[in-house]
ModelCIF file with pLDDT and N, C-alpha, C, O atoms, coordinates in Angstrom:
data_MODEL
#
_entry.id   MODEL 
#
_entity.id                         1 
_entity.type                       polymer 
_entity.pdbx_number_of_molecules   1 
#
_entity_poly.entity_id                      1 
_entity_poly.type                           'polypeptide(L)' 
_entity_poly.nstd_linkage                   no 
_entity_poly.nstd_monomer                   no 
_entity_poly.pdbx_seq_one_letter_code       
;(UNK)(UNK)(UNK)(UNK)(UNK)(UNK)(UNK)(UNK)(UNK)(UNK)(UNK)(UNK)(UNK)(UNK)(UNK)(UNK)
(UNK)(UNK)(UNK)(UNK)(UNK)(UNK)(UNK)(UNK)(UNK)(UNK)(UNK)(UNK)(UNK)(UNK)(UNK)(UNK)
(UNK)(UNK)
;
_entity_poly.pdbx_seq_one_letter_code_can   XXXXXXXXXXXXXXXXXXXXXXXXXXXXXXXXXX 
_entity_poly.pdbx_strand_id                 A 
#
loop_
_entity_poly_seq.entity_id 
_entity_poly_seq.num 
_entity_poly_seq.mon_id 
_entity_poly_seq.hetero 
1 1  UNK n 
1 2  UNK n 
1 3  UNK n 
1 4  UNK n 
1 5  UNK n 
1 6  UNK n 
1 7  UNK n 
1 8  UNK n 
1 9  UNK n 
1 10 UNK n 
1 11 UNK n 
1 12 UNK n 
1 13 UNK n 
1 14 UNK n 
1 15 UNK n 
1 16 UNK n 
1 17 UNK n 
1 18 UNK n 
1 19 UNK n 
1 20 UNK n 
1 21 UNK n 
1 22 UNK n 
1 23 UNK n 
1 24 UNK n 
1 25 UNK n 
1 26 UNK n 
1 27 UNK n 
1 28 UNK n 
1 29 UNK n 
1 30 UNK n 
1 31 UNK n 
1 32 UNK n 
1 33 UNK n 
1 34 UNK n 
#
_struct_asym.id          A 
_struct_asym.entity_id   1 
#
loop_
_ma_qa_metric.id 
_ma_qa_metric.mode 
_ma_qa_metric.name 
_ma_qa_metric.software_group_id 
_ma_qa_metric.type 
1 global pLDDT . pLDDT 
2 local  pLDDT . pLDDT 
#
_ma_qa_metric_global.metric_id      1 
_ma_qa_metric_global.metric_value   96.65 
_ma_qa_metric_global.model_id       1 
_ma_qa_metric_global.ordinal_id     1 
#
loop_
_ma_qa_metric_local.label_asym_id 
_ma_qa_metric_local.label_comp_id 
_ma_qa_metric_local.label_seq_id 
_ma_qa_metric_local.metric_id 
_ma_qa_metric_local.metric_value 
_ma_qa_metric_local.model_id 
_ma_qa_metric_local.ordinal_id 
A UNK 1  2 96.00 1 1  
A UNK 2  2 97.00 1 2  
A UNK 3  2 98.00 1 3  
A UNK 4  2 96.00 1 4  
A UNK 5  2 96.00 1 5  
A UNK 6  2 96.00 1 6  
A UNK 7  2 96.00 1 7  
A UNK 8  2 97.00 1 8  
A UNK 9  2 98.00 1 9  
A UNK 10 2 98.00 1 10 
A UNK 11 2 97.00 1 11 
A UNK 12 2 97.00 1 12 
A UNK 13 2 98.00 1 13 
A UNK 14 2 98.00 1 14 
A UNK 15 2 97.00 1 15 
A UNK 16 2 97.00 1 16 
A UNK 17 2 97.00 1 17 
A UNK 18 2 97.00 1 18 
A UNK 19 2 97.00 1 19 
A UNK 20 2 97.00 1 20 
A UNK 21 2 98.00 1 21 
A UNK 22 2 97.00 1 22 
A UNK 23 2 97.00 1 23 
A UNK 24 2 98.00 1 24 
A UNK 25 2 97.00 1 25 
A UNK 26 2 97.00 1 26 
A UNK 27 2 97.00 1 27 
A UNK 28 2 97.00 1 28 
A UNK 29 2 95.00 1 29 
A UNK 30 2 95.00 1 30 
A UNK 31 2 96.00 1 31 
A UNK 32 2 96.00 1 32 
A UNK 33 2 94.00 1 33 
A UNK 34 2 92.00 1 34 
#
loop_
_atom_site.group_PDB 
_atom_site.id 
_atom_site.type_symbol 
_atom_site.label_atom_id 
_atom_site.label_alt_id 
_atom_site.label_comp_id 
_atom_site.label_asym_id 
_atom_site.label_entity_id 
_atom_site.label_seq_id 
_atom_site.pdbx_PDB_ins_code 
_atom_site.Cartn_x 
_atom_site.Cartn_y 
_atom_site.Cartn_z 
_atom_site.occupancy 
_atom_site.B_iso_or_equiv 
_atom_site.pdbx_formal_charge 
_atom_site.auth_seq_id 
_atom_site.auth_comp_id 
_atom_site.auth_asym_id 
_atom_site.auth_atom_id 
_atom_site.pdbx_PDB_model_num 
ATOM 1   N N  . UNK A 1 1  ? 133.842 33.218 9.665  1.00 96.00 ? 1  UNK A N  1 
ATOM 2   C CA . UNK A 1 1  ? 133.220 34.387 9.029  1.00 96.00 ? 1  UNK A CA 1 
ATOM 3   C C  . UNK A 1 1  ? 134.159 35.028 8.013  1.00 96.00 ? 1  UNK A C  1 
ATOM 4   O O  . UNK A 1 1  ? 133.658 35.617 7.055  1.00 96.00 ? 1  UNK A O  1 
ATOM 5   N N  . UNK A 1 2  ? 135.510 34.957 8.153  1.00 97.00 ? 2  UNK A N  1 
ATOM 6   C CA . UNK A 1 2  ? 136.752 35.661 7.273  1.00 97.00 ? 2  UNK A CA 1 
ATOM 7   C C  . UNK A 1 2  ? 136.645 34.920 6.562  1.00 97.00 ? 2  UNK A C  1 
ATOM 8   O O  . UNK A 1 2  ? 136.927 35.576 5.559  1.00 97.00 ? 2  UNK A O  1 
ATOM 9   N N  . UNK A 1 3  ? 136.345 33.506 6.058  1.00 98.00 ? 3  UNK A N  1 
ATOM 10  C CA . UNK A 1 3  ? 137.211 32.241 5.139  1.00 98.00 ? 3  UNK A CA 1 
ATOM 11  C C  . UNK A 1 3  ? 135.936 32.498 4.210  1.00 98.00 ? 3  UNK A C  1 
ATOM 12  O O  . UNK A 1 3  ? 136.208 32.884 3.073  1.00 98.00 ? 3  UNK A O  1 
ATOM 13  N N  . UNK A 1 4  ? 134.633 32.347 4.513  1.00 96.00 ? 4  UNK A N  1 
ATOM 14  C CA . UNK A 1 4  ? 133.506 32.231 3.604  1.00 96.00 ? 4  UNK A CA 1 
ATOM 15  C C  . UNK A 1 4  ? 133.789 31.104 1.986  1.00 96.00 ? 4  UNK A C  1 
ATOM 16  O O  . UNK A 1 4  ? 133.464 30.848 0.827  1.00 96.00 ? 4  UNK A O  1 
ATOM 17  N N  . UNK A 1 5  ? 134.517 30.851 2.972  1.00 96.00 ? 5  UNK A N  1 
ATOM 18  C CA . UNK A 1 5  ? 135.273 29.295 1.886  1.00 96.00 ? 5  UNK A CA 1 
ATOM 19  C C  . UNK A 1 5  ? 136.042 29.511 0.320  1.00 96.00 ? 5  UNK A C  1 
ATOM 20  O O  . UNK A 1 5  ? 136.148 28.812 -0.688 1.00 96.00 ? 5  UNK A O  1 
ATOM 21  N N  . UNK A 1 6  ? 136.465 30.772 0.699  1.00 96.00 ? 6  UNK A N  1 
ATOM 22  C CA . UNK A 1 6  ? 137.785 31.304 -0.209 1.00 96.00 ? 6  UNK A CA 1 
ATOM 23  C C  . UNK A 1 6  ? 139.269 30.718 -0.216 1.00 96.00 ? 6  UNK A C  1 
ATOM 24  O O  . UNK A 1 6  ? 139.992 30.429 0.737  1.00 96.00 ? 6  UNK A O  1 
ATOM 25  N N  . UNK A 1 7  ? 139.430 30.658 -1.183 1.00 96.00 ? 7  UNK A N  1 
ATOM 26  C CA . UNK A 1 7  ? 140.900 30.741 -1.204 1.00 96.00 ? 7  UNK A CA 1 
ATOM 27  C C  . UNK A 1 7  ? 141.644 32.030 -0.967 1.00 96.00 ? 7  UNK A C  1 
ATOM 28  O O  . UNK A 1 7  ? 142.765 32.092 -0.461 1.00 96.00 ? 7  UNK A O  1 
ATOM 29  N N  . UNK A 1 8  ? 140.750 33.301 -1.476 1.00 97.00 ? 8  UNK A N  1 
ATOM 30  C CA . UNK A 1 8  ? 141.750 34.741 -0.905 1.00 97.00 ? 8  UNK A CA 1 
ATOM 31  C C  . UNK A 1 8  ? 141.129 35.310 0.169  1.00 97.00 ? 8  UNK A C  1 
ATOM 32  O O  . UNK A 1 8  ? 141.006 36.494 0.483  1.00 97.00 ? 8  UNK A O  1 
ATOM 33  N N  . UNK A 1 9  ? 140.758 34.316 0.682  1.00 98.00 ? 9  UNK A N  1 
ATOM 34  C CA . UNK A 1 9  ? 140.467 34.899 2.131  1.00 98.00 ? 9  UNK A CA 1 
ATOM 35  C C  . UNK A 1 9  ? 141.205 34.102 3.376  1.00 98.00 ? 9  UNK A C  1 
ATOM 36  O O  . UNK A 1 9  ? 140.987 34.368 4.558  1.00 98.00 ? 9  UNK A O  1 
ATOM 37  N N  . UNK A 1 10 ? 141.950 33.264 2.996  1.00 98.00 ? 10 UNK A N  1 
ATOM 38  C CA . UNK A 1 10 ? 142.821 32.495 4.002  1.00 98.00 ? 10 UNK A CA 1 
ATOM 39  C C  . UNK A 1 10 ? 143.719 32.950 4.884  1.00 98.00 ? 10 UNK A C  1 
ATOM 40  O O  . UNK A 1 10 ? 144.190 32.387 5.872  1.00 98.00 ? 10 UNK A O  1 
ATOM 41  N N  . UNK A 1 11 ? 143.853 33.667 4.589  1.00 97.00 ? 11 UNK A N  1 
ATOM 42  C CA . UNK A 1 11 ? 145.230 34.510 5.306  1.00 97.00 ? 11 UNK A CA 1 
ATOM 43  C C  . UNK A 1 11 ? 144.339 35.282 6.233  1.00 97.00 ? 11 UNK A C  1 
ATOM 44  O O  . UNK A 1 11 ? 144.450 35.375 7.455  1.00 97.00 ? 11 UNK A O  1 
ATOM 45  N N  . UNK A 1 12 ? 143.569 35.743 5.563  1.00 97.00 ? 12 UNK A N  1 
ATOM 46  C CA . UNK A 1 12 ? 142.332 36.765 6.682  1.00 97.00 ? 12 UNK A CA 1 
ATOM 47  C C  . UNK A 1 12 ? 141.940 36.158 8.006  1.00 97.00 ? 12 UNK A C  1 
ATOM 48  O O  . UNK A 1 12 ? 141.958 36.583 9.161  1.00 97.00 ? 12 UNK A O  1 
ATOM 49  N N  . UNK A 1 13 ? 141.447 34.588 7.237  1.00 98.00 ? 13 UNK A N  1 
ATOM 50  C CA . UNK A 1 13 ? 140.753 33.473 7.731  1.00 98.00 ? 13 UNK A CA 1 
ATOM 51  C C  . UNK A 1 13 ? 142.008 33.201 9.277  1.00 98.00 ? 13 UNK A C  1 
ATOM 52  O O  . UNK A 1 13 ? 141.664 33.315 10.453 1.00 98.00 ? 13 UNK A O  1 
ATOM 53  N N  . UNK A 1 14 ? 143.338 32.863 8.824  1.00 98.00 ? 14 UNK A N  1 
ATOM 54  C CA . UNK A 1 14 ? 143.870 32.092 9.825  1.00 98.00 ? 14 UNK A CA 1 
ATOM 55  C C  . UNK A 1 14 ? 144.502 33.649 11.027 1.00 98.00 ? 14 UNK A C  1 
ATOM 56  O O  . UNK A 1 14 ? 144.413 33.409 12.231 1.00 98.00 ? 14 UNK A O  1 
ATOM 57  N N  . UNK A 1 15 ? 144.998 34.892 10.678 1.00 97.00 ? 15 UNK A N  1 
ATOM 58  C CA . UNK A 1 15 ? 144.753 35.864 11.547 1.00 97.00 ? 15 UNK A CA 1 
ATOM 59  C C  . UNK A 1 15 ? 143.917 35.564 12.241 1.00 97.00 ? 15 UNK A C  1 
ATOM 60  O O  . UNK A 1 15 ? 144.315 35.211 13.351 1.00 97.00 ? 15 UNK A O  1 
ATOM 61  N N  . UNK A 1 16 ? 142.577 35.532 12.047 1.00 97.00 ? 16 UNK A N  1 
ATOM 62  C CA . UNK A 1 16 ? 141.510 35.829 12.652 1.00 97.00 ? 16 UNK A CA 1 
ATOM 63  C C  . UNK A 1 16 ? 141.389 34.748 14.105 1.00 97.00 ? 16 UNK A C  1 
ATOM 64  O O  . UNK A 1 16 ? 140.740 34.926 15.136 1.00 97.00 ? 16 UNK A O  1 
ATOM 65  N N  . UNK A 1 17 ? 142.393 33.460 13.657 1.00 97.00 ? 17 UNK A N  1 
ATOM 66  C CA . UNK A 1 17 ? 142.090 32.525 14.089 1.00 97.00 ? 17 UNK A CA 1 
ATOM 67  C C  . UNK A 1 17 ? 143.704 32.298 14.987 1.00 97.00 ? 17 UNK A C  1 
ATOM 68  O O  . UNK A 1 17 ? 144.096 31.419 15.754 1.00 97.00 ? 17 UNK A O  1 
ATOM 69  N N  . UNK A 1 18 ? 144.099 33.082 14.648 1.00 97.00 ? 18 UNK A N  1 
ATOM 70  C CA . UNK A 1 18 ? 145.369 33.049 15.633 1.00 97.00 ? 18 UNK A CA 1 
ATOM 71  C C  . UNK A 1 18 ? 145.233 34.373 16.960 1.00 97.00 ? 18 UNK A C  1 
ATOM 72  O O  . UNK A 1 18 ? 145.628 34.354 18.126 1.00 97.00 ? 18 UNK A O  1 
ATOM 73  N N  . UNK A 1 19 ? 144.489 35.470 16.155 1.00 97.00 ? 19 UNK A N  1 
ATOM 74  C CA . UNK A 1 19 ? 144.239 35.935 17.309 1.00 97.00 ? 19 UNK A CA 1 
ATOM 75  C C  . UNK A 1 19 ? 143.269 35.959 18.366 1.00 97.00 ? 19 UNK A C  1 
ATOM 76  O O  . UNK A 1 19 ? 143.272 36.626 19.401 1.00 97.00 ? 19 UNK A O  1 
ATOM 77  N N  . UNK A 1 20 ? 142.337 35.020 17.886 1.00 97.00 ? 20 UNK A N  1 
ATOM 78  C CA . UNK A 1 20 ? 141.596 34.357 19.322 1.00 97.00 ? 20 UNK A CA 1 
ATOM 79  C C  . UNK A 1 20 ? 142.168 33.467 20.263 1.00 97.00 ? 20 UNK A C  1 
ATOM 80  O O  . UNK A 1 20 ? 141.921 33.421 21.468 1.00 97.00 ? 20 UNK A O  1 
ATOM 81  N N  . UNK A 1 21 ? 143.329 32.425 19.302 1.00 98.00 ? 21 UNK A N  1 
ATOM 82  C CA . UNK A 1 21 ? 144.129 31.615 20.188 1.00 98.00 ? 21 UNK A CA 1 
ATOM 83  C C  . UNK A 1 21 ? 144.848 32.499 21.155 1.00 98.00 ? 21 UNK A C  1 
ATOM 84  O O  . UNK A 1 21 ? 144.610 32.644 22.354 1.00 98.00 ? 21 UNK A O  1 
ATOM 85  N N  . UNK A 1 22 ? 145.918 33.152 20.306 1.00 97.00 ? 22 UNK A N  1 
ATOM 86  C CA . UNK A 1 22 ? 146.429 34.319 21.420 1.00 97.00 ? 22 UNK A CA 1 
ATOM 87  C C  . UNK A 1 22 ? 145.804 34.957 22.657 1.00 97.00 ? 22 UNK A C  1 
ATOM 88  O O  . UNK A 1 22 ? 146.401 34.799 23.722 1.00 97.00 ? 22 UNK A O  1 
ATOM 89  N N  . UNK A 1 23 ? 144.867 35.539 22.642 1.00 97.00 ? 23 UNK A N  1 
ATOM 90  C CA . UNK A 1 23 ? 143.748 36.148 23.814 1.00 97.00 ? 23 UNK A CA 1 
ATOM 91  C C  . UNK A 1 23 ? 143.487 35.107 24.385 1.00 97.00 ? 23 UNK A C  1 
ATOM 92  O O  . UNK A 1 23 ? 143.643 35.366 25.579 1.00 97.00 ? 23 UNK A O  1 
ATOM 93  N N  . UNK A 1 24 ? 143.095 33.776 24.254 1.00 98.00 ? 24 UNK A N  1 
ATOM 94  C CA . UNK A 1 24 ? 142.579 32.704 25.137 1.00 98.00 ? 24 UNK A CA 1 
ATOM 95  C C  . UNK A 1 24 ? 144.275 32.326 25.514 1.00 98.00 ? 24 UNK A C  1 
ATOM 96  O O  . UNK A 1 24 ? 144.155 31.990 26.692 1.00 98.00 ? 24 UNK A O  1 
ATOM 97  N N  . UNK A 1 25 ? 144.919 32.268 25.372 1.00 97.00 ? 25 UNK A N  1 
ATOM 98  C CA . UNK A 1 25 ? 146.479 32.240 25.784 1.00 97.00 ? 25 UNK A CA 1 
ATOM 99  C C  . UNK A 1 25 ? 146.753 33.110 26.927 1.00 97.00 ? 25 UNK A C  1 
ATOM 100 O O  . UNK A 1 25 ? 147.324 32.737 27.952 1.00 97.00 ? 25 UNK A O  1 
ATOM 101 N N  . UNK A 1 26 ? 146.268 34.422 26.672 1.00 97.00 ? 26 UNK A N  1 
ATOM 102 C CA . UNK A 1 26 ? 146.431 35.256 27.763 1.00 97.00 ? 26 UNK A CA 1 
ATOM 103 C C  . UNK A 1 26 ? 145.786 35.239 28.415 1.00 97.00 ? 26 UNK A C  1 
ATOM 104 O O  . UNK A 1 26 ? 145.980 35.852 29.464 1.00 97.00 ? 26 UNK A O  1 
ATOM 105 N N  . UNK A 1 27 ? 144.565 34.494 28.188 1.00 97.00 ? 27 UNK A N  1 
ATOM 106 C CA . UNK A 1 27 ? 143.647 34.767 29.938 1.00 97.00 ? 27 UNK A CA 1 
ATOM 107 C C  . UNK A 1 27 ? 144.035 33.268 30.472 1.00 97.00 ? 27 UNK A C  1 
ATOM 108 O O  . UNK A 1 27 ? 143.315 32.878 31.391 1.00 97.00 ? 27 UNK A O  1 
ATOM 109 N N  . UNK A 1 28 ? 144.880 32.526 30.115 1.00 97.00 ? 28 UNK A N  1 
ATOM 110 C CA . UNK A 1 28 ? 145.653 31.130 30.501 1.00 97.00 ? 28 UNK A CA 1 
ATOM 111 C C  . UNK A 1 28 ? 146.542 31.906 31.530 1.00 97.00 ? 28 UNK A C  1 
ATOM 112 O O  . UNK A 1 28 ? 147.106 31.195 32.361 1.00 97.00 ? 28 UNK A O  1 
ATOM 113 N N  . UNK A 1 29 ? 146.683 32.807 31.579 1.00 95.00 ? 29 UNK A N  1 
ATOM 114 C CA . UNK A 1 29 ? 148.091 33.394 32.345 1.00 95.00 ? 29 UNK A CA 1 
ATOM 115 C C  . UNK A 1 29 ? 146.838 34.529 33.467 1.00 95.00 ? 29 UNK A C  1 
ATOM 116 O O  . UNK A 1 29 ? 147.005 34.951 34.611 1.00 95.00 ? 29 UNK A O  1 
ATOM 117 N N  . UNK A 1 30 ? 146.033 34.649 32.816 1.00 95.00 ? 30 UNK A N  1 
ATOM 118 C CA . UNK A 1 30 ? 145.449 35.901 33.909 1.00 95.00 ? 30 UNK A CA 1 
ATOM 119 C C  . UNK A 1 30 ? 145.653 37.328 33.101 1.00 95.00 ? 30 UNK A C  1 
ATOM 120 O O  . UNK A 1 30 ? 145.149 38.328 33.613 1.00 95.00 ? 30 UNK A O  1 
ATOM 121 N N  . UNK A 1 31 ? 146.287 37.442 32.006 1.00 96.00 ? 31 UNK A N  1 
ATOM 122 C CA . UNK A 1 31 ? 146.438 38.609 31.245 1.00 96.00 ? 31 UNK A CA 1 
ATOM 123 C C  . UNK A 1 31 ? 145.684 39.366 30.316 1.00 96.00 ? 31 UNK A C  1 
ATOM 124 O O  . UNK A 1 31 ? 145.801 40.495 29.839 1.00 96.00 ? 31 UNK A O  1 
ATOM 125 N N  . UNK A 1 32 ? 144.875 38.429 30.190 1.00 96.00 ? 32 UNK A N  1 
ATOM 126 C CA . UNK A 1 32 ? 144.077 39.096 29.359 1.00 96.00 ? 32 UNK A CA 1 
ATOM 127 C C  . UNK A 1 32 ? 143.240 40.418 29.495 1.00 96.00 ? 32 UNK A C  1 
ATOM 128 O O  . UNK A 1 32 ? 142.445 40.397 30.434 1.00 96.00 ? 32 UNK A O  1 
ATOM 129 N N  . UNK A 1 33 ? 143.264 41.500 28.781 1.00 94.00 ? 33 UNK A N  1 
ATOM 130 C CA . UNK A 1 33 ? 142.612 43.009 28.773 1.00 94.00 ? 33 UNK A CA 1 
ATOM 131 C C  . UNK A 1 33 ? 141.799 42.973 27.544 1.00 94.00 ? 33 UNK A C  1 
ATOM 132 O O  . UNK A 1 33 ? 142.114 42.381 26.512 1.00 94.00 ? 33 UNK A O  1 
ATOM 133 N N  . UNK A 1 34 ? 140.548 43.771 27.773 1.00 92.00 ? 34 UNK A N  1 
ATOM 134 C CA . UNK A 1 34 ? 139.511 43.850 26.927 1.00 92.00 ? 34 UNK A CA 1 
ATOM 135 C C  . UNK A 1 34 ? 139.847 44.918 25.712 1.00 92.00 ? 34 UNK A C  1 
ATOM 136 O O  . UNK A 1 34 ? 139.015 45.131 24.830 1.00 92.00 ? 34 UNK A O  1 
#
C-alpha cells in the first residue's frame, strides 16, 4: 500500500515492511503488545 510502485515511496515502502517483520518477531518470543 506505501510502494504504489514508486520510486519515492521506497523507503516508506520498506519501513512499513520492516515493521511488520519486527512485531511478528516479537510475538516469536511471546512479546508482542497491541
Amino acid at each position: 500500500k506505501a510502494w504504489q510502485g514508486k520510486k519515492d515511496n521506497v523507503t516508506a515502502a520498506q519501513n512499513a515492511v520492516q515493521k511488520r517483520a519486527l512485531l511478528n518477531g516479537a510475538a516469536c518470543r511471546g512479546e508482542y503488545q497491541s
